[in-house]
C-alpha atoms as a PDB file:
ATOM      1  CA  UNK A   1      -7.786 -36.428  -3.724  1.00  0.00           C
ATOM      2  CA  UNK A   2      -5.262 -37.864  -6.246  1.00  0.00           C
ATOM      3  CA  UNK A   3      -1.694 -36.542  -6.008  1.00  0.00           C
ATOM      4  CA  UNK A   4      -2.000 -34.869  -9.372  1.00  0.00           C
ATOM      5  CA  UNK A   5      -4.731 -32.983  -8.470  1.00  0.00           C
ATOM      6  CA  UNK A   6      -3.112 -31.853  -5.216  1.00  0.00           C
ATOM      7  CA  UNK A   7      -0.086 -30.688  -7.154  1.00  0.00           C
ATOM      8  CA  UNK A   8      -1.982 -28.403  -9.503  1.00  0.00           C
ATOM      9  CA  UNK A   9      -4.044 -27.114  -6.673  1.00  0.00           C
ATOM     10  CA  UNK A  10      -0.859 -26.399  -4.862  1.00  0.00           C
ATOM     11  CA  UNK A  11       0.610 -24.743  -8.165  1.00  0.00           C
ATOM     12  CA  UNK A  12      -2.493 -22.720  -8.431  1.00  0.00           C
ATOM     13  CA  UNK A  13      -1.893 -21.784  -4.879  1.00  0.00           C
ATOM     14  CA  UNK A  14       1.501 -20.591  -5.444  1.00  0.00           C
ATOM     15  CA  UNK A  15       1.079 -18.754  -8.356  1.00  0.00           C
ATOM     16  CA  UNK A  16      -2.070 -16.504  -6.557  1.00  0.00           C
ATOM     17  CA  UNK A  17       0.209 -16.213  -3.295  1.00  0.00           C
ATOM     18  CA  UNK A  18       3.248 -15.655  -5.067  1.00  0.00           C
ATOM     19  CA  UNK A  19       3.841 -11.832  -4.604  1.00  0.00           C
ATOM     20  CA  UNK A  20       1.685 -11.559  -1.457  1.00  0.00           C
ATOM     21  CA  UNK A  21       4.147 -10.391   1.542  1.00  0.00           C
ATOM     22  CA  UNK A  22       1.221  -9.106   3.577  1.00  0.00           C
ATOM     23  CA  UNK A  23      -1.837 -11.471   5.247  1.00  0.00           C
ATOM     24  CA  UNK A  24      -4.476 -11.688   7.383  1.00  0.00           C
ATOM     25  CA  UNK A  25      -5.768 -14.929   8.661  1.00  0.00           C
ATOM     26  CA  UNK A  26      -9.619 -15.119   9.370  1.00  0.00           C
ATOM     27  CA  UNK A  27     -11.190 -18.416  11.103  1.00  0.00           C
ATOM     28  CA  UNK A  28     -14.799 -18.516  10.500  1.00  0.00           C
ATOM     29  CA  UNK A  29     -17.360 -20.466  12.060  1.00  0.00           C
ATOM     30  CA  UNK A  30     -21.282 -20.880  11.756  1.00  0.00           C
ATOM     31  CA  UNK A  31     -21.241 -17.620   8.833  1.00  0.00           C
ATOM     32  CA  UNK A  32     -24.332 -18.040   6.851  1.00  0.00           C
ATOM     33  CA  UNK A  33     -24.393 -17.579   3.047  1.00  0.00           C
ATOM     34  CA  UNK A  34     -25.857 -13.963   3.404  1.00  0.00           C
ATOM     35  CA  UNK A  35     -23.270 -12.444   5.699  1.00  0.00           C
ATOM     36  CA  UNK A  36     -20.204 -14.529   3.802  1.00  0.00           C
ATOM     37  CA  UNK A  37     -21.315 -12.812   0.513  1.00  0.00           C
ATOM     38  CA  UNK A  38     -21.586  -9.276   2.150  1.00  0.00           C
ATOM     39  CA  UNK A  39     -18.082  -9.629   3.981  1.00  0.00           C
ATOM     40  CA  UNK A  40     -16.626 -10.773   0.474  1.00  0.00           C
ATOM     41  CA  UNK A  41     -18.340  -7.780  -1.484  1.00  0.00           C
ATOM     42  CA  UNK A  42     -17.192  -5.147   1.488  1.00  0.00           C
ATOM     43  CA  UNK A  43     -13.394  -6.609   1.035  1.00  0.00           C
ATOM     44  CA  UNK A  44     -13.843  -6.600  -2.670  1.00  0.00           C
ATOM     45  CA  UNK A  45     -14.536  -2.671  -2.913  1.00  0.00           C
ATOM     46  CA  UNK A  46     -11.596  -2.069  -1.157  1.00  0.00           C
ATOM     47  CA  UNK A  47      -9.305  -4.288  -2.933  1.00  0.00           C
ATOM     48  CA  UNK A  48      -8.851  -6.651  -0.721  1.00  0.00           C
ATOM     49  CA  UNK A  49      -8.925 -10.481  -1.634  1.00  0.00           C
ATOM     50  CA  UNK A  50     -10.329 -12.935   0.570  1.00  0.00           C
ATOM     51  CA  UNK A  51     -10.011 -16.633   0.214  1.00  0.00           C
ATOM     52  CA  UNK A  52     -10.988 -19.578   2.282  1.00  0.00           C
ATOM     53  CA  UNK A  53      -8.177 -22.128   1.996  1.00  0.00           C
ATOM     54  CA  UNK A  54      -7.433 -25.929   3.311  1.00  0.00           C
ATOM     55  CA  UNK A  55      -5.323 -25.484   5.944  1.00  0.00           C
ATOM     56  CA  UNK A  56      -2.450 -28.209   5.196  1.00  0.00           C
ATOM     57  CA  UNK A  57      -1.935 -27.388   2.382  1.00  0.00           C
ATOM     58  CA  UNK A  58      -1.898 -23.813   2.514  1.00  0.00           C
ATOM     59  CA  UNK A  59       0.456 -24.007   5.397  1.00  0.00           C
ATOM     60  CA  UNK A  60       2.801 -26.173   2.878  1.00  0.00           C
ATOM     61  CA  UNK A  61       2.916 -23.664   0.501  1.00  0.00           C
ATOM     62  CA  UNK A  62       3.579 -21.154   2.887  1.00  0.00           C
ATOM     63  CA  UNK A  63       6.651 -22.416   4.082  1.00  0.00           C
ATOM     64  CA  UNK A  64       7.847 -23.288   0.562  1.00  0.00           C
ATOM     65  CA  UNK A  65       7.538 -19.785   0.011  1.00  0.00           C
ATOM     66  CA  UNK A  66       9.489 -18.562   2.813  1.00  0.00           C
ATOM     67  CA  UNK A  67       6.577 -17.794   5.608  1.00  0.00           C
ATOM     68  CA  UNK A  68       7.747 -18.401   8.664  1.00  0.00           C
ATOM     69  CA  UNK A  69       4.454 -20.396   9.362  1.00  0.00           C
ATOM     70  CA  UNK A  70       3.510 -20.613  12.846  1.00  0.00           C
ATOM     71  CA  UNK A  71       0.574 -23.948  13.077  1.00  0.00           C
ATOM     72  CA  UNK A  72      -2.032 -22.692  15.289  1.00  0.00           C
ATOM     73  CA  UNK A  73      -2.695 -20.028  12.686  1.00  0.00           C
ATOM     74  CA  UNK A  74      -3.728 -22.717  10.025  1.00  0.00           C
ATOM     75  CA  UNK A  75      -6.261 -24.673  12.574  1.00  0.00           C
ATOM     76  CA  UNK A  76      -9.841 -24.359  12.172  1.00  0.00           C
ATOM     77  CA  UNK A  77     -11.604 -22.834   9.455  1.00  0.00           C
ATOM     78  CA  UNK A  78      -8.926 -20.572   8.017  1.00  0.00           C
ATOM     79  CA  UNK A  79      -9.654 -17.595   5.236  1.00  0.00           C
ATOM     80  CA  UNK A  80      -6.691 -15.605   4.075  1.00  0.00           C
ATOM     81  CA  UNK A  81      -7.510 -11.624   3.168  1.00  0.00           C
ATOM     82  CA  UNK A  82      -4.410  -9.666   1.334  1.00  0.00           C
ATOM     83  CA  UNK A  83      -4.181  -6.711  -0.614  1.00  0.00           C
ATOM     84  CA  UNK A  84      -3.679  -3.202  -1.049  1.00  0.00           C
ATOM     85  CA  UNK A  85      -0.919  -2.163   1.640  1.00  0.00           C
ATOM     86  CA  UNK A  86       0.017  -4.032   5.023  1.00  0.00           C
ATOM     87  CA  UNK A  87      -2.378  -2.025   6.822  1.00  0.00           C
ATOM     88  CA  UNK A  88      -5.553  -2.040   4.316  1.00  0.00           C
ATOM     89  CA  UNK A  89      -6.976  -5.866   4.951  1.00  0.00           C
ATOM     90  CA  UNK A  90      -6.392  -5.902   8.938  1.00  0.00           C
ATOM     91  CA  UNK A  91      -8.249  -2.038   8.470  1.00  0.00           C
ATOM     92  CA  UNK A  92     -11.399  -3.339   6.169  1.00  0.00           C
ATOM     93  CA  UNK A  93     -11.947  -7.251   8.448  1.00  0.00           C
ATOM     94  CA  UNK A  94     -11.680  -5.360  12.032  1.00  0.00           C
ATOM     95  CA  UNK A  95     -14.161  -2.323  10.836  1.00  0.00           C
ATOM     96  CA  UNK A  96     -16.470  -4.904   9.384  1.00  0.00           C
ATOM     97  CA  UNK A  97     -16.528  -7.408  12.316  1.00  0.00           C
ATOM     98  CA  UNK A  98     -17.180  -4.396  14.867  1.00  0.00           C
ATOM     99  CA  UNK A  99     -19.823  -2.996  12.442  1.00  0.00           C
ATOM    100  CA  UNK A 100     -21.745  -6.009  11.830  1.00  0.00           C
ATOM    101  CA  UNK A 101     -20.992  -7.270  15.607  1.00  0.00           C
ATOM    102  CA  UNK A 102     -20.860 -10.811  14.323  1.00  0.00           C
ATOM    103  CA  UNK A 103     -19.276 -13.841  16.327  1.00  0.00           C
ATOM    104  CA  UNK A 104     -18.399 -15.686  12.783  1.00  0.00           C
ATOM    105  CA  UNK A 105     -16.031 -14.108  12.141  1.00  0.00           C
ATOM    106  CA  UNK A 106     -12.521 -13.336  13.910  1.00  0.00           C
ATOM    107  CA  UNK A 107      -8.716 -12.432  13.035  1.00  0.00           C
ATOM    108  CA  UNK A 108      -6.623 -15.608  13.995  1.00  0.00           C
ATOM    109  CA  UNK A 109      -3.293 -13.363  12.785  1.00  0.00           C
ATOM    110  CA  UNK A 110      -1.510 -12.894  10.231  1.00  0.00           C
ATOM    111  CA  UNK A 111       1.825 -12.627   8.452  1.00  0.00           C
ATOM    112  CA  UNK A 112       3.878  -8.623   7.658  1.00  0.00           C
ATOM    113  CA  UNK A 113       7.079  -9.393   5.555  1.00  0.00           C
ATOM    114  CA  UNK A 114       6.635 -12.826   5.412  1.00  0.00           C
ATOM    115  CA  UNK A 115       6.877 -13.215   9.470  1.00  0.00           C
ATOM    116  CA  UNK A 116       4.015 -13.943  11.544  1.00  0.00           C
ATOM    117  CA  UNK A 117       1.856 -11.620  13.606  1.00  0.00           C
ATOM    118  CA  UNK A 118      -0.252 -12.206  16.033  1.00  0.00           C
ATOM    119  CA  UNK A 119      -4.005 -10.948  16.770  1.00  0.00           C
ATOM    120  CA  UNK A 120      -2.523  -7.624  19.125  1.00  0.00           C
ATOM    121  CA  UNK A 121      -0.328  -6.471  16.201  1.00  0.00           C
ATOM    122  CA  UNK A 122      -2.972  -7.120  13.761  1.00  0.00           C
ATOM    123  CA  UNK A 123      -5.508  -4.634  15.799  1.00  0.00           C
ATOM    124  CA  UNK A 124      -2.531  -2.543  16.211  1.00  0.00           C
ATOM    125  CA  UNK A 125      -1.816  -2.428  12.217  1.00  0.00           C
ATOM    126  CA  UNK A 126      -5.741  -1.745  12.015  1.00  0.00           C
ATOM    127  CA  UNK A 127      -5.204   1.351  14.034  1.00  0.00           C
ATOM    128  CA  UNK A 128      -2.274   2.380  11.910  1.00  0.00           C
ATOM    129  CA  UNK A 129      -3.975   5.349   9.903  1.00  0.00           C
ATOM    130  CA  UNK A 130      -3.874   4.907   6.020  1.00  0.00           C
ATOM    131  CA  UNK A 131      -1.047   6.074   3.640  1.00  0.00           C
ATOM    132  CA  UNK A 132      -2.364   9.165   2.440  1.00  0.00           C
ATOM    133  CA  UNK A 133      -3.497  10.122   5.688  1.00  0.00           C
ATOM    134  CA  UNK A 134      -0.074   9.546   7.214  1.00  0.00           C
ATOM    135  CA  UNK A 135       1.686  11.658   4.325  1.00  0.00           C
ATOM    136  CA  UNK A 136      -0.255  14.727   4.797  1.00  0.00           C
ATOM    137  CA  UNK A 137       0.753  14.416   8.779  1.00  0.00           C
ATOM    138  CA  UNK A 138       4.290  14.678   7.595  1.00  0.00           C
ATOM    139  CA  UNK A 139       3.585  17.129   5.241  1.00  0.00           C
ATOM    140  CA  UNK A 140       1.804  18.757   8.046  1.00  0.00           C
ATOM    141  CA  UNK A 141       4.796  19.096  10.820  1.00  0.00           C
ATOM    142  CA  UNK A 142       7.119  20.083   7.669  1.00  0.00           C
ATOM    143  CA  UNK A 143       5.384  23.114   7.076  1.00  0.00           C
ATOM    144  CA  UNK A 144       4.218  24.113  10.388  1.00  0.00           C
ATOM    145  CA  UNK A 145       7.800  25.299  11.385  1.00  0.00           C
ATOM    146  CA  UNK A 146       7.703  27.338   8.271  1.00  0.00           C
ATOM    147  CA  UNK A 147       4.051  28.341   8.295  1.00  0.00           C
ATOM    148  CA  UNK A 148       5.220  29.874  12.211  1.00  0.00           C
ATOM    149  CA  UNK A 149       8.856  31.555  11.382  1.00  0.00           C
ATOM    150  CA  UNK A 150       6.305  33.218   8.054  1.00  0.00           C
ATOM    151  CA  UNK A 151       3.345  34.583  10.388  1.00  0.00           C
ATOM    152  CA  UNK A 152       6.686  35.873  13.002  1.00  0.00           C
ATOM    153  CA  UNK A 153       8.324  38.194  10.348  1.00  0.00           C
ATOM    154  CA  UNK A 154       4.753  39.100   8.490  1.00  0.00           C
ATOM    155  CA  UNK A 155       3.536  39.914  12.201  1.00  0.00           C
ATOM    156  CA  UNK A 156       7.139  42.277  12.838  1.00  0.00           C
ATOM    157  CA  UNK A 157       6.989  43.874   9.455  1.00  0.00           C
ATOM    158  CA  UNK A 158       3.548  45.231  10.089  1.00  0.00           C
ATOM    159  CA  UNK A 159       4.436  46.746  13.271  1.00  0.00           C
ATOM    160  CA  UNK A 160       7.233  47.919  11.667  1.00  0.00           C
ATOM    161  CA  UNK A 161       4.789  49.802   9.524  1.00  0.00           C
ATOM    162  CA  UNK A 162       2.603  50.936  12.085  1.00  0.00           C
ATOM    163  CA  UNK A 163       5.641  52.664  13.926  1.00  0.00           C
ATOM    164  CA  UNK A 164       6.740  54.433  10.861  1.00  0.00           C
ATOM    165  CA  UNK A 165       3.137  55.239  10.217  1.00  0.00           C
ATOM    166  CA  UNK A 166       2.484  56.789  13.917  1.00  0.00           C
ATOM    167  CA  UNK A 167       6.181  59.143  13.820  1.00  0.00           C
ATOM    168  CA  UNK A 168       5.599  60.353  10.493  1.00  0.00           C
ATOM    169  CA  UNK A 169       1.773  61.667  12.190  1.00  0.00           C
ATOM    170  CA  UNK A 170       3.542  63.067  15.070  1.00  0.00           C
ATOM    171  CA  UNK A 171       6.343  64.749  12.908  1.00  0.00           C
ATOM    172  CA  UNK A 172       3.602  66.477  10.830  1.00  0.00           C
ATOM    173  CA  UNK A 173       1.888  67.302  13.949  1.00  0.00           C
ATOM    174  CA  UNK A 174       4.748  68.666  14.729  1.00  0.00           C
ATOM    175  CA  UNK A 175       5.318  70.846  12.452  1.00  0.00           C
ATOM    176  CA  UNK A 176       8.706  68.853  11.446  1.00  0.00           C
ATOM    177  CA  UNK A 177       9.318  67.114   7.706  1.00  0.00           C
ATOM    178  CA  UNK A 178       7.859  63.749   7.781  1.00  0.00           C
ATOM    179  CA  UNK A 179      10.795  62.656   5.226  1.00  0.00           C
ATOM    180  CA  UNK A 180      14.568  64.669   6.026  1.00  0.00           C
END
């Protein structure tokens, strides 16, 4: 490959990669055409992009742009899947590997803020529950103290009522003025 060609491959490179803070690294071995296509259309609906890359050169560019590239993740057959947030790639590849069971495919690691990850954190960011999801927890344990201390006085003021209700019945059966 002439050195021109290299350097606009490597520009190309940079320019797709060049807001990406977020990665997953995929090595892939023996896929057929079939199953490659289906992964790619299953990350596509979700927004995630998924690229198979030369390693070398990828690593290269990484570093120029501030990855703190650890090697063993660019040996082998190396894809790269980003998009969406930090957790939605490592999400979408580990569902799809345990649903289709295949041995093709597997997470190498990956990169979170520019710094590398390895395959543990990866499952563990795959485990991470999704953004809107995570809100409405929050949202959740906000209101629950209020939801409580609401139910407390609505639950008081009716037996409030109740009492007043049952002495005004015994003051009439009384004979006395409900009301003085």
């Amino acid at each position: 490959m002439s050195k021109l060609l290299k350097k606009k491959i490597a520009e190309e490179f940079k320019q797709r990669y060049s807001t990406m803070q977020d990665c997953v690294l995929v090595k892939f071995e023996g896929l057929d055409v079939h199953t490659a296509d289906a992964l790619r259309a299953h990350l596509r609906k979700s927004g995630v992009k998924f690229n198979v890359v030369p390693n070398r050169l990828t690593s290269f560019i990484f570093k120029e742009m501030n990855f703190q590239v650890a090697d063993e993740l660019f040996s082998g057959p190396t894809a790269i899947a980003w998009g969406g947030e930090a957790t939605t790639a490592p999400k979408i590849l580990t569902e799809w590997i345990r649903a289709t069971r295949t041995k093709a495919v597997s997470i190498k690691g990956g990169f979170i803020g520019r710094k590398p990850i390895n395959l543990k954190q990866v499952r563990e960011l795959a485990d991470i529950p999704s953004r809107p999801v995570l809100l409405s927890m929050v949202l959740g344990s906000v209101i629950a103290p209020m939801t409580s201390l609401l139910y407390a006085v609505t639950a008081h003021q009716g037996g409030f009522v109740g009492l007043l209700d049952a002495l005004i019945e015994k003051k009439e059966k009384e004979g006395q003025p409900a009301v003085a």
